[in-house]
Protein backbone atom coordinates (compact mmCIF):
# COMPACT_ATOMS: atom_id res chain seq x y z
CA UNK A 1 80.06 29.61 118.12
CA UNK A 2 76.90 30.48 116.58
CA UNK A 3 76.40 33.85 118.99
CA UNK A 4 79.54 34.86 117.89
CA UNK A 5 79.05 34.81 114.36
CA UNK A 6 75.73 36.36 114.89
CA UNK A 7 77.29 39.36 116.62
CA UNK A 8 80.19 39.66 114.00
CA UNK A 9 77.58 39.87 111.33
CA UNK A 10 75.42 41.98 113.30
CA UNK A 11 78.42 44.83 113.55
CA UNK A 12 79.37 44.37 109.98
CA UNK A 13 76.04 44.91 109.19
CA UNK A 14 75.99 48.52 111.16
CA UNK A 15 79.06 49.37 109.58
CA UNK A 16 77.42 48.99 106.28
CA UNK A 17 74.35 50.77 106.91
CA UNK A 18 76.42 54.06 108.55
CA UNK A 19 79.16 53.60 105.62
CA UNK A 20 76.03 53.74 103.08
CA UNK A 21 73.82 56.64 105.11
CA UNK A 22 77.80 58.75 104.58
CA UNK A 23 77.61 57.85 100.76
CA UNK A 24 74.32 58.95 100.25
CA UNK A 25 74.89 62.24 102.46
CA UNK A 26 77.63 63.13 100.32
CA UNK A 27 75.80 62.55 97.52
CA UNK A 28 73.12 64.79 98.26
CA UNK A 29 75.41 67.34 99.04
CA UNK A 30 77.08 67.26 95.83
CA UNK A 31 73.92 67.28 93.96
CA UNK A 32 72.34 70.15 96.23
CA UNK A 33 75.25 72.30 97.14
CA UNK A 34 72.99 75.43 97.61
CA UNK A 35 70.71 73.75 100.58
CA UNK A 36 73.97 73.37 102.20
CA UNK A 37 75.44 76.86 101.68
CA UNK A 38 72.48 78.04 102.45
CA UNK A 39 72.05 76.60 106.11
CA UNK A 40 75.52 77.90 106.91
CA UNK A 41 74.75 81.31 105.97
CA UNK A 42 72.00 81.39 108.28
CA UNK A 43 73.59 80.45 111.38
CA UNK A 44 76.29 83.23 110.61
CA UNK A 45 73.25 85.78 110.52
CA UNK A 46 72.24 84.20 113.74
CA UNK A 47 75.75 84.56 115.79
CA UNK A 48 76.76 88.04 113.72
CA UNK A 49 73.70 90.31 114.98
CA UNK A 50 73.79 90.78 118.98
CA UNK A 51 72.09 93.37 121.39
CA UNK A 52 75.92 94.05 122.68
CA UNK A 53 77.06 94.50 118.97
CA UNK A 54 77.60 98.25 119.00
CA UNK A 55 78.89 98.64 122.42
CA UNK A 56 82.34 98.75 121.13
CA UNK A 57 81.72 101.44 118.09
CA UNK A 58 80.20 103.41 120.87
CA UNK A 59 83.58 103.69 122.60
CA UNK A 60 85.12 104.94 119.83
CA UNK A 61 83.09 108.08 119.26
CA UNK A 62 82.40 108.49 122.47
CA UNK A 63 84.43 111.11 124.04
CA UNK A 64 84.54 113.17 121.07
CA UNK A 65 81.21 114.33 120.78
CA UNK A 66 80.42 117.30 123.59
CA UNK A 67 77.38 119.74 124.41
CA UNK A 68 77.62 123.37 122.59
CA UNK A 69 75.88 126.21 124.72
CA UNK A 70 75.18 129.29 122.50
CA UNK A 71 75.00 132.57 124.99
CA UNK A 72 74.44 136.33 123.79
CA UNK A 73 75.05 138.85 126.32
CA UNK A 74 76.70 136.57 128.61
CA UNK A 75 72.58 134.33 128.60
CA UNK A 76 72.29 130.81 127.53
CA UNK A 77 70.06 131.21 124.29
CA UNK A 78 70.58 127.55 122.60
CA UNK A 79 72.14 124.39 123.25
CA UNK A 80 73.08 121.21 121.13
CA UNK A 81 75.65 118.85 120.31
CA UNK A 82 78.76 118.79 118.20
CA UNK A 83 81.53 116.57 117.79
CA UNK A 84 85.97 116.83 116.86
CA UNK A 85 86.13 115.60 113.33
CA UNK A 86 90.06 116.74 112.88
CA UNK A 87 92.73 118.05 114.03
CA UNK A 88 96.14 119.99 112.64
CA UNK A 89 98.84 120.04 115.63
CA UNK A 90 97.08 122.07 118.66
CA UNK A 91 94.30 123.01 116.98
CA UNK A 92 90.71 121.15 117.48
CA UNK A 93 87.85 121.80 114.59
CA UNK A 94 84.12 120.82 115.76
CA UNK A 95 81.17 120.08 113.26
CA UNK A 96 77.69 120.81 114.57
CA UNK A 97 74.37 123.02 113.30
CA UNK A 98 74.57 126.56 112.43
CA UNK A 99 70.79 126.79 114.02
CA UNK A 100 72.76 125.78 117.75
CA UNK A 101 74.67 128.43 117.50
CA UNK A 102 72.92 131.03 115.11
CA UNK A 103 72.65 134.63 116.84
CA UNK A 104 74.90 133.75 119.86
CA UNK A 105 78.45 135.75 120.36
CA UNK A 106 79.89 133.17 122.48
CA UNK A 107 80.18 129.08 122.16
CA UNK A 108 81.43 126.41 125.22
CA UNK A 109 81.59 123.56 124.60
CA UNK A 110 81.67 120.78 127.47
CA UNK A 111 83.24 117.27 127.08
CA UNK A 112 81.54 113.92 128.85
CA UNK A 113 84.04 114.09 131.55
CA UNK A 114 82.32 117.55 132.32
CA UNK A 115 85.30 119.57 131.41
CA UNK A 116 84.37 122.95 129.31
CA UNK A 117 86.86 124.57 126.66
CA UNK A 118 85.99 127.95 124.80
CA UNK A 119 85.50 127.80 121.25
CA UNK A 120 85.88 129.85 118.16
CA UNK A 121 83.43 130.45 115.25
CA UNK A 122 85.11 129.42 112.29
CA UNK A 123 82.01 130.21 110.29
CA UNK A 124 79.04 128.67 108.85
CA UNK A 125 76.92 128.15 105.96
CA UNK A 126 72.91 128.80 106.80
CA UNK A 127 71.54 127.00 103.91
CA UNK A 128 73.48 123.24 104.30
CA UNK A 129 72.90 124.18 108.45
CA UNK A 130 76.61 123.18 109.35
CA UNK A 131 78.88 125.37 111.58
CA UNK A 132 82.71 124.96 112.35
CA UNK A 133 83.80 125.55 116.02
CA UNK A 134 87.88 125.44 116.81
CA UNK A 135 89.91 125.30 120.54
CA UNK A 136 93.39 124.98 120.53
CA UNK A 137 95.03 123.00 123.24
CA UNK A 138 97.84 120.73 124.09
CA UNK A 139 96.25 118.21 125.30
CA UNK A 140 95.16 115.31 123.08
CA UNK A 141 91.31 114.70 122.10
CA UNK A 142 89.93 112.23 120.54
CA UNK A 143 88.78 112.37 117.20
CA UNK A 144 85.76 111.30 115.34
CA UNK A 145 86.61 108.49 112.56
CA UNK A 146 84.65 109.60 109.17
CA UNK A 147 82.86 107.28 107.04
CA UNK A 148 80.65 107.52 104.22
CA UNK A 149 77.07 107.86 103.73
CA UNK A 150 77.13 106.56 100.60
CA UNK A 151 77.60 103.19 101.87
CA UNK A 152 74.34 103.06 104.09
CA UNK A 153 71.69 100.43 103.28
CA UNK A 154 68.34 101.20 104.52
CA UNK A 155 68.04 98.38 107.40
CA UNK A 156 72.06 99.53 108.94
CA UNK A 157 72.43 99.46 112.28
CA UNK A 158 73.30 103.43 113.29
CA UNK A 159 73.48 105.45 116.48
CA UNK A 160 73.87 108.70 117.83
CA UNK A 161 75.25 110.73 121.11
CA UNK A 162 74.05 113.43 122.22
CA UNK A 163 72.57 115.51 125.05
CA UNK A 164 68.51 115.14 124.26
CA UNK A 165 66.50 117.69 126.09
CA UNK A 166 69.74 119.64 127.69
CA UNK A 167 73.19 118.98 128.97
CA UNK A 168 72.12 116.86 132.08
CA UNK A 169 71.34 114.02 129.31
CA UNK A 170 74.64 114.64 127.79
CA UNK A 171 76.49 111.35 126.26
CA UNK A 172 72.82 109.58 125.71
CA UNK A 173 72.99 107.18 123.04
CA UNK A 174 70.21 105.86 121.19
CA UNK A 175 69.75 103.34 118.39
CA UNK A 176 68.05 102.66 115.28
CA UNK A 177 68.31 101.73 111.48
CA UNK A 178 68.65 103.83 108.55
CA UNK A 179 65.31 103.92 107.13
CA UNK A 180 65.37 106.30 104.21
CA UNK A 181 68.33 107.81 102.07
CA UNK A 182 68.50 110.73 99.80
CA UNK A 183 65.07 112.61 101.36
CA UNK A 184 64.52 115.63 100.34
CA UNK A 185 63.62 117.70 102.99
CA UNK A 186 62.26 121.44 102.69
CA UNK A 187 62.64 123.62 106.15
CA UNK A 188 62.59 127.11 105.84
CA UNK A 189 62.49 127.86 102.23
CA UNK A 190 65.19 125.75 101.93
CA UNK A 191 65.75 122.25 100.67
CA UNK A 192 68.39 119.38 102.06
CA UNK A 193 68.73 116.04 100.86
CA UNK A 194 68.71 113.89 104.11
CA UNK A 195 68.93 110.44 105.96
CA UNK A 196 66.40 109.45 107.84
CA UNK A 197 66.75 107.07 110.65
CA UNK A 198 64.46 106.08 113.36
CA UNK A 199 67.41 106.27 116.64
CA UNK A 200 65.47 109.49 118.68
CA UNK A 201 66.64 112.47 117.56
CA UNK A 202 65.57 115.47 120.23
CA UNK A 203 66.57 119.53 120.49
CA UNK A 204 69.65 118.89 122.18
CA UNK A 205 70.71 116.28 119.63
CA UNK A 206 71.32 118.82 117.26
CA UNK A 207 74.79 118.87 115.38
CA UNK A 208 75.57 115.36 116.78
CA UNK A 209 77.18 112.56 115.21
CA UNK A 210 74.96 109.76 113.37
CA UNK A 211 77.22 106.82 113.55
CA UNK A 212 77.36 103.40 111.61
CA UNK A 213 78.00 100.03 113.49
CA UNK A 214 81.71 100.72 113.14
CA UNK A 215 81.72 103.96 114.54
CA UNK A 216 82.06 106.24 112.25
CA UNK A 217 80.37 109.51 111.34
CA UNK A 218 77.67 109.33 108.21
CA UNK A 219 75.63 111.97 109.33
CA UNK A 220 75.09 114.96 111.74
CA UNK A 221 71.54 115.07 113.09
CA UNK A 222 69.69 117.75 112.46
CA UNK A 223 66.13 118.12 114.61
CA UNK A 224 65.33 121.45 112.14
CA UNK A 225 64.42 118.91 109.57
CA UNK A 226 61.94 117.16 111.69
CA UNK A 227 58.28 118.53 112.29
CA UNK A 228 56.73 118.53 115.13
CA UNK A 229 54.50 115.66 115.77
CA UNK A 230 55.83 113.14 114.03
CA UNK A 231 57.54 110.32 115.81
CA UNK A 232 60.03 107.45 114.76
CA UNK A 233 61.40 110.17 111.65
CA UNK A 234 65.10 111.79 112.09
CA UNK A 235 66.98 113.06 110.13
CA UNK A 236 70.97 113.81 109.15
CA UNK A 237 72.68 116.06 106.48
CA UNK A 238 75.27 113.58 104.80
CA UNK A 239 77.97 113.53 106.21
CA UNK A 240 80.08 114.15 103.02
CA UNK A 241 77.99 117.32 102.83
CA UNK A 242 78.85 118.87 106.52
CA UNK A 243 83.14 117.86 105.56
CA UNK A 244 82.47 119.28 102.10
CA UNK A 245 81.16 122.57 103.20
CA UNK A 246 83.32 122.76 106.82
CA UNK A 247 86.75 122.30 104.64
CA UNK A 248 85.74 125.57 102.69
CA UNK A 249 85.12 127.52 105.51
CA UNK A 250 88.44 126.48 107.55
CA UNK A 251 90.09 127.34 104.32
CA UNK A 252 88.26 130.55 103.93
CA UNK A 253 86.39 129.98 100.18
CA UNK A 254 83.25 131.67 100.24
CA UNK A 255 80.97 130.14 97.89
CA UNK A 256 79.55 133.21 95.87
CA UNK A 257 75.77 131.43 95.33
CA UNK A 258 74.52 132.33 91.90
CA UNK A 259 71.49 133.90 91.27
CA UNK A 260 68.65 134.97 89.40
CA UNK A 261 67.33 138.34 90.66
CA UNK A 262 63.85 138.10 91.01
CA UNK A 263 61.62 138.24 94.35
CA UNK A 264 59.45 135.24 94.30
CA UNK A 265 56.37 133.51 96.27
CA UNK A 266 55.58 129.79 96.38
CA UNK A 267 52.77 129.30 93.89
CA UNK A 268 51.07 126.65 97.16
CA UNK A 269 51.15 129.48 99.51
CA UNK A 270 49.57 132.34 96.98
CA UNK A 271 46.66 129.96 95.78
CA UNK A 272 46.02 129.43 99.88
CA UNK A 273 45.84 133.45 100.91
CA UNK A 274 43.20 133.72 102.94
CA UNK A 275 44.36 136.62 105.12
CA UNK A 276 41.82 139.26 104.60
CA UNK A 277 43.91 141.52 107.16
CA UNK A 278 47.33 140.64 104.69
CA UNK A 279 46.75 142.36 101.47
CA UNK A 280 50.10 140.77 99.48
CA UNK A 281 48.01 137.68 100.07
CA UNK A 282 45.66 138.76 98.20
CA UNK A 283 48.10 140.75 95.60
CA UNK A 284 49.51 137.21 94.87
CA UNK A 285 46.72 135.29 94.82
CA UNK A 286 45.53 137.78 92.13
CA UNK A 287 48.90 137.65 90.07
CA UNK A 288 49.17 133.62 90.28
CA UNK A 289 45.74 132.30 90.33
CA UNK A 290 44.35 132.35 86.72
CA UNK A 291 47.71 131.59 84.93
CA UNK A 292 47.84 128.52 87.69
CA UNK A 293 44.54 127.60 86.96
CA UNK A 294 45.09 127.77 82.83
CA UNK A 295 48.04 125.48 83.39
CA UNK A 296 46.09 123.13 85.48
CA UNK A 297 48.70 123.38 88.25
CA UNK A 298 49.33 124.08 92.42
CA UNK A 299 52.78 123.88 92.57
CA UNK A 300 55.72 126.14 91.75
CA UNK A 301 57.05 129.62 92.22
CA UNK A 302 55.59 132.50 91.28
CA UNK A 303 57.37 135.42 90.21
CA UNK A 304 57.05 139.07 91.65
CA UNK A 305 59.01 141.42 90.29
CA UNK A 306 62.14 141.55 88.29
CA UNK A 307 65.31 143.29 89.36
CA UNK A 308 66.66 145.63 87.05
CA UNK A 309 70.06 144.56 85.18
CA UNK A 310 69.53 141.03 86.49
CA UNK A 311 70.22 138.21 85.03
CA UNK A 312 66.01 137.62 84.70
CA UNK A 313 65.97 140.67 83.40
CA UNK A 314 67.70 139.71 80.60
CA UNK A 315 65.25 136.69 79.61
CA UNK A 316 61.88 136.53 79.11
CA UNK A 317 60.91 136.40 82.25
CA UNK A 318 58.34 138.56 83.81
CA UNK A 319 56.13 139.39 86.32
CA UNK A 320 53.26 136.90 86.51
CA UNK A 321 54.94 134.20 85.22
CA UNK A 322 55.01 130.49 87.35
CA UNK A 323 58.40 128.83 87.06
CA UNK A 324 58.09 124.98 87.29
CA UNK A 325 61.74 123.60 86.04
CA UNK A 326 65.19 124.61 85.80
CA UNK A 327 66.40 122.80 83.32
CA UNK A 328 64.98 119.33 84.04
CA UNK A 329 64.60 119.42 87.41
CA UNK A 330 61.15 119.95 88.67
CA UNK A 331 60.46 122.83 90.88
CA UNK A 332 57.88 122.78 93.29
CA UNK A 333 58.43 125.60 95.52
CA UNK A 334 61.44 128.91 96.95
CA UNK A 335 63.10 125.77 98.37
CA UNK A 336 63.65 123.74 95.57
CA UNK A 337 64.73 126.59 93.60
CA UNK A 338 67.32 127.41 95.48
CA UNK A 339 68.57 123.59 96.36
CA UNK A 340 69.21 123.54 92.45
CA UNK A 341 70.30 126.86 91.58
CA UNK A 342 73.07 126.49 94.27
CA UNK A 343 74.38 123.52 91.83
CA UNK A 344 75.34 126.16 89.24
CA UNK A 345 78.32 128.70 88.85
CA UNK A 346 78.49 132.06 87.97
CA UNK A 347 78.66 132.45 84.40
CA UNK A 348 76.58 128.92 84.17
CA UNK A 349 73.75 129.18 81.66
CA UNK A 350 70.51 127.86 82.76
CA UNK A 351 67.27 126.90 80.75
CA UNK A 352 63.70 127.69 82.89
CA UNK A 353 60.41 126.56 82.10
CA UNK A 354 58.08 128.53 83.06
CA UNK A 355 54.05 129.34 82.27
CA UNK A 356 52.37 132.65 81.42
CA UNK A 357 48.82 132.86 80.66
CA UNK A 358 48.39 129.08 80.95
CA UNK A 359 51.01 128.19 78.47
CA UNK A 360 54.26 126.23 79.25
CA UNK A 361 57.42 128.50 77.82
CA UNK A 362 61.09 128.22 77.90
CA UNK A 363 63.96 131.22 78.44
CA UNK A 364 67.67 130.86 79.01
CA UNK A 365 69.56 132.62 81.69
CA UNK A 366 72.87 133.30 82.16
CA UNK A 367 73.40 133.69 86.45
CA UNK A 368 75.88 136.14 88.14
CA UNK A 369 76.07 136.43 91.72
CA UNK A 370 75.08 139.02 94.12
CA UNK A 371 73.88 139.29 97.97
CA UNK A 372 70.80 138.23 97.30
CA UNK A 373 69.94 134.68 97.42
CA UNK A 374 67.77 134.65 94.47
């Protein structure tokens, strides 16, 4: 008899000791909710994040993107990537570079499945680098799903396809993370405000798709904005940018850029000359180099001449003089000029700083448009 009362007051006993350990669990976890939340939030990270994780936003832009060959004179002279962002009935529109298919007379295009379709120019615009190719067929493509740049955190999983190298790479996808947003980037005498990612971007990448997790385009890849050399750095004109400027050209607006109507020189590039065998070197580092050095500056653009009945020529502006802001954007060189000129309208007035003889001066300019770019 005495066993079995041991043994009933042994169980009661564990009963009391789990029924307290469940009291004082819940009361720690209504006292420290956050440890709690916490430790689930984690393990979602965990499970969430997967090598496989993109495989099935890959599918999705897959068979839209293609290789563009560029030939003049019947001879390959360029080759790169583009990809179907719309449609309207049978016809097809393409987004890629305007450097993939600059100076050619004739664009193919070939699709993953190796089949090749003829395309049209529908035109271009040099300074944003985006070109829009068209086909018209009965036979349904797939389309690219659009997203928005503007949603990218740096650390987002993105991807691209493309043909790296040439078309016997074609439908190569690599991988990365966004790891920059709004860089400025100046190729060319020209400035474009960029994503950078480290997924590879090669030559034959060109006017591809830059995709987000979900699989859909933020960005077309651009190699013109890389320099040689450097490694882990891409780069991709927004996305919002390349639809922006490929909708005006399909509808036929052609953006009148405004201008100034001077010739000009980067002020870096004239304080450099050291070309004895190049006498405008010489000419500019002449014009530039004591005003520069008065003002205690190396960066900006110098100004060679202005037109006659230009808008310039209507300020104060003159030969000589360094100009270093538009309004109250800095301007460091031809490139950035231009980037934020091409903001305004004709008929826009614009205020410039500028310095002459060392001193920083101010002039007001009212821009018109012409076929010059400055």
């Amino acid at each position: 008899m005495k066993n079995k009362n041991n043994k009933v007051l042994y169980v009661v006993a564990v009963l009391l000791v789990f029924f307290c350990g469940c009291g004082v669990m819940y009361g720690v976890m209504r006292a420290f909710p956050v440890l709690t939340t916490e430790n689930v939030t984690k393990i979602k990270k965990d499970v969430t994040v997967t090598d496989t994780g993109i495989a099935d936003a890959v599918e999705k832009i897959y068979d839209a993107v293609c290789v563009v060959n560029t030939y003049k004179n019947e001879q390959a002279i360029a080759s790169g990537t583009g990809f179907i962002y719309k449609h309207d009935s049978k016809k097809y529109y393409l987004l890629t570079n305007y450097h993939v298919i600059e100076n050619g007379d004739d664009v193919k295009v070939t699709f993953n499945e190796g089949e090749v379709v003829d395309t049209e120019v529908v035109g271009y615009n040099k300074y944003a680098d985006i070109a829009v190719l068209k086909f018209e067929s009965s036979k349904e493509y797939p389309v690219s799903s659009i997203g928005k740049s503007s949603d990218v955190r740096i650390g987002d999983t993105v991807f691209t396809v493309g043909a790296p190298l040439d078309s016997e790479y074609s439908g190569t996808v690599t991988r990365g993370i966004i790891s920059g947003t709004d860089r400025m980037i100046e190729v060319d005498d020209n400035v474009v405000n960029a994503i950078q990612t480290d997924a590879s971007i090669n030559s034959g990448n060109s006017g591809g798709p830059l995709c987000n997790s979900n699989g859909e385009v933020i960005g077309i890849n651009s190699l013109k904005l890389v320099s040689s050399g450097v490694e882990g750095m891409g780069f991709a004109i927004p996305i919002e940018t390349a639809v922006e400027n490929a909708e005006d050209i399909i509808a036929g607006v052609q953006k009148e850029n405004p201008y100034i109507g001077i010739s000009m020189v980067n002020l870096s590039e004239a304080l450099s000359a050291n070309n004895l065998f190049d006498s405008n070197s010489y000419r500019y580092r002449a014009m530039f180099y004591e005003n520069a050095e008065k003002a205690k500056i190396s960066t900006g653009v110098g100004v060679i001449s202005v037109e006659e009945d230009s808008p310039a020529s209507k300020s104060d502006l003159k030969m000589g003089d360094i100009i270093v802001k538009i309004d109250d954007k800095d301007i460091k060189s031809i490139g950035y000029l231009r980037y934020n000129l091409y903001k305004y309208n004709k008929g826009d007035t614009i205020k410039i700083s500028y310095y002459r003889d060392g001193k920083l001066k101010e002039t007001k300019v009212k821009l018109s448009v012409n076929q010059q770019t400055s």
